[in-house]
Protein backbone atom coordinates (compact mmCIF):
# COMPACT_ATOMS: atom_id res chain seq x y z
CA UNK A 1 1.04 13.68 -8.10
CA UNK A 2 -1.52 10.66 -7.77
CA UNK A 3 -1.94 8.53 -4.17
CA UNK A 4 -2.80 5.44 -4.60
CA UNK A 5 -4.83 3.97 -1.78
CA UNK A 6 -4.82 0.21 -0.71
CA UNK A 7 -6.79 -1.07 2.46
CA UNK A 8 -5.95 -4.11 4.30
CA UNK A 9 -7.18 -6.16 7.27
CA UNK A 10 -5.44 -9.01 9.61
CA UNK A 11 -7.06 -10.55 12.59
CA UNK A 12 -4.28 -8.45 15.29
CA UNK A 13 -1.98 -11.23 16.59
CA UNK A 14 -0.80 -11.84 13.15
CA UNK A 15 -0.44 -7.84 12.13
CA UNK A 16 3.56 -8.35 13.47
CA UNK A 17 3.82 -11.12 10.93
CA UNK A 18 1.60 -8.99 8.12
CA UNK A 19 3.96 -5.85 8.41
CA UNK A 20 6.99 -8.09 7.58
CA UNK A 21 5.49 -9.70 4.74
CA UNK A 22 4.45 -6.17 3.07
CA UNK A 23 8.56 -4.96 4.07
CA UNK A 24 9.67 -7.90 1.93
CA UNK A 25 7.15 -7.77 -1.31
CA UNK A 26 5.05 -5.32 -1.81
CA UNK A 27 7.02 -1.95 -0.14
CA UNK A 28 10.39 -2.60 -1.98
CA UNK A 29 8.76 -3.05 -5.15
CA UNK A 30 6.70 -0.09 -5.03
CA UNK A 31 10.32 1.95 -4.46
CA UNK A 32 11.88 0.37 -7.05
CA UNK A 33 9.39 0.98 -10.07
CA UNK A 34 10.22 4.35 -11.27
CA UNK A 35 8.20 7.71 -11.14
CA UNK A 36 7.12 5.89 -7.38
CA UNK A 37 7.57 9.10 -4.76
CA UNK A 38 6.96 7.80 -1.54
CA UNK A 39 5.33 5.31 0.70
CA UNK A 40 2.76 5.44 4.29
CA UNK A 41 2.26 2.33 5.72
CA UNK A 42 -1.00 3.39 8.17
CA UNK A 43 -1.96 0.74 10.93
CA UNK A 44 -5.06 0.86 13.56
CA UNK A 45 -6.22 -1.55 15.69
CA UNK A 46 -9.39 -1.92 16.84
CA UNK A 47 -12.08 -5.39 18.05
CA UNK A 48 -8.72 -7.61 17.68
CA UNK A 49 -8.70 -6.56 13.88
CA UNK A 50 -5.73 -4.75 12.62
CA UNK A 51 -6.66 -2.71 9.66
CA UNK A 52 -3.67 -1.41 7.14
CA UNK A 53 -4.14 1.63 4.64
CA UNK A 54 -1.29 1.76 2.34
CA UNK A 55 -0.95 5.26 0.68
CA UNK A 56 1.56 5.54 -2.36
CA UNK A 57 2.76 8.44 -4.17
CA UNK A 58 3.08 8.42 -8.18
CA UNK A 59 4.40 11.06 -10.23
CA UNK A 60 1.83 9.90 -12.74
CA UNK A 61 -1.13 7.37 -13.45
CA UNK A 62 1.86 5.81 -16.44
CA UNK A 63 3.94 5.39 -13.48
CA UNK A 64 1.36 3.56 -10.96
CA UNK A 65 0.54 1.36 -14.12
CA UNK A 66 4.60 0.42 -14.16
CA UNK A 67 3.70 -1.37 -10.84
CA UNK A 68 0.28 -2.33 -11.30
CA UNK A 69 0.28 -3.56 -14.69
CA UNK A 70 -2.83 -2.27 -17.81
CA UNK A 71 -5.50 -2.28 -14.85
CA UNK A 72 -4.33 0.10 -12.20
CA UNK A 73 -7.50 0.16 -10.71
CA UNK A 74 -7.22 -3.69 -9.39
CA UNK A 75 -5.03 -4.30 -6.08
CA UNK A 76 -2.08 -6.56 -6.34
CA UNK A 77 -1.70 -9.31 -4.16
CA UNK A 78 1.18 -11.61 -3.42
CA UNK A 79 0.66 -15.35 -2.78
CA UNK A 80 1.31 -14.70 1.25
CA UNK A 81 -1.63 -12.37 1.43
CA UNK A 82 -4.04 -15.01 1.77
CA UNK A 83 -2.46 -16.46 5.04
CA UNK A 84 -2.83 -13.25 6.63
CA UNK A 85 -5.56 -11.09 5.35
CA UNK A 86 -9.44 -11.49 6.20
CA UNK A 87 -10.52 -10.69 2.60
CA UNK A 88 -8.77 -9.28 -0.67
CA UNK A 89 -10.64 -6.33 -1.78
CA UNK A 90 -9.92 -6.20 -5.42
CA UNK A 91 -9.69 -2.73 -6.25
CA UNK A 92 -7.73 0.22 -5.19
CA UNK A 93 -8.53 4.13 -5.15
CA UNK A 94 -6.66 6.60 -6.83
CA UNK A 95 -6.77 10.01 -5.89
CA UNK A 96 -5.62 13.17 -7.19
CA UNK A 97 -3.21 15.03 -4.92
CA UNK A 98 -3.87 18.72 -4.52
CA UNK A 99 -1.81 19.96 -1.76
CA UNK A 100 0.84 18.60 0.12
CA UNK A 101 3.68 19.59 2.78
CA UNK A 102 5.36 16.79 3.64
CA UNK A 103 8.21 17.03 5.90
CA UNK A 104 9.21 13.58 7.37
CA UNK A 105 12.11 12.64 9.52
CA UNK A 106 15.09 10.75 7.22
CA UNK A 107 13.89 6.72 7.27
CA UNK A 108 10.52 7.85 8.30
């Protein structure tokens, strides 16, 4: 299993707004491309800046290119991310999972 990491950062009166962007593009697709296993969507806020960590989980690095396209080291950005976020860091990280015990709530 592979996580793929994306970090994000809105100024914090607009990290409502952000969330409910990412629920409408970004978080359905990732469930709908196949061999995707799961989604975090992390939040802290801290200095009026509300930073986002994304964490996605991939059967395999085949499967996270299904969503990310030939280069599935460069983050993928919708045309509402530029209203919202203070810069676009163009890359992701992908790292290799190596234990895991995940037992979330149903819808969590």
């Amino acid at each position: 299993m592979i996580a793929r990491i994306w970090r994000g950062r809105t100024p914090d009166h607009l990290a409502t707004e952000y969330l409910a962007i990412l629920e409408r593009t970004g978080l359905p697709e990732y469930r709908a491309t196949e061999g995707n296993l799961g989604v975090l969507v992390l939040q802290r806020t801290e200095d009026g800046v509300a930073a986002f960590t994304i964490v996605t989980l991939w059967e395999s690095m085949e499967a996270i290119r299904r969503f990310a396209g030939d280069n599935p080291e460069q983050a993928r950005y919708y045309p509402e991310d530029a209203d919202y976020l203070l810069e676009q860091d163009p890359h992701v990280e992908h790292h290799e999972v190596v234990w895991s015990a995940l037992d979330l709530p149903a819808g969590g």
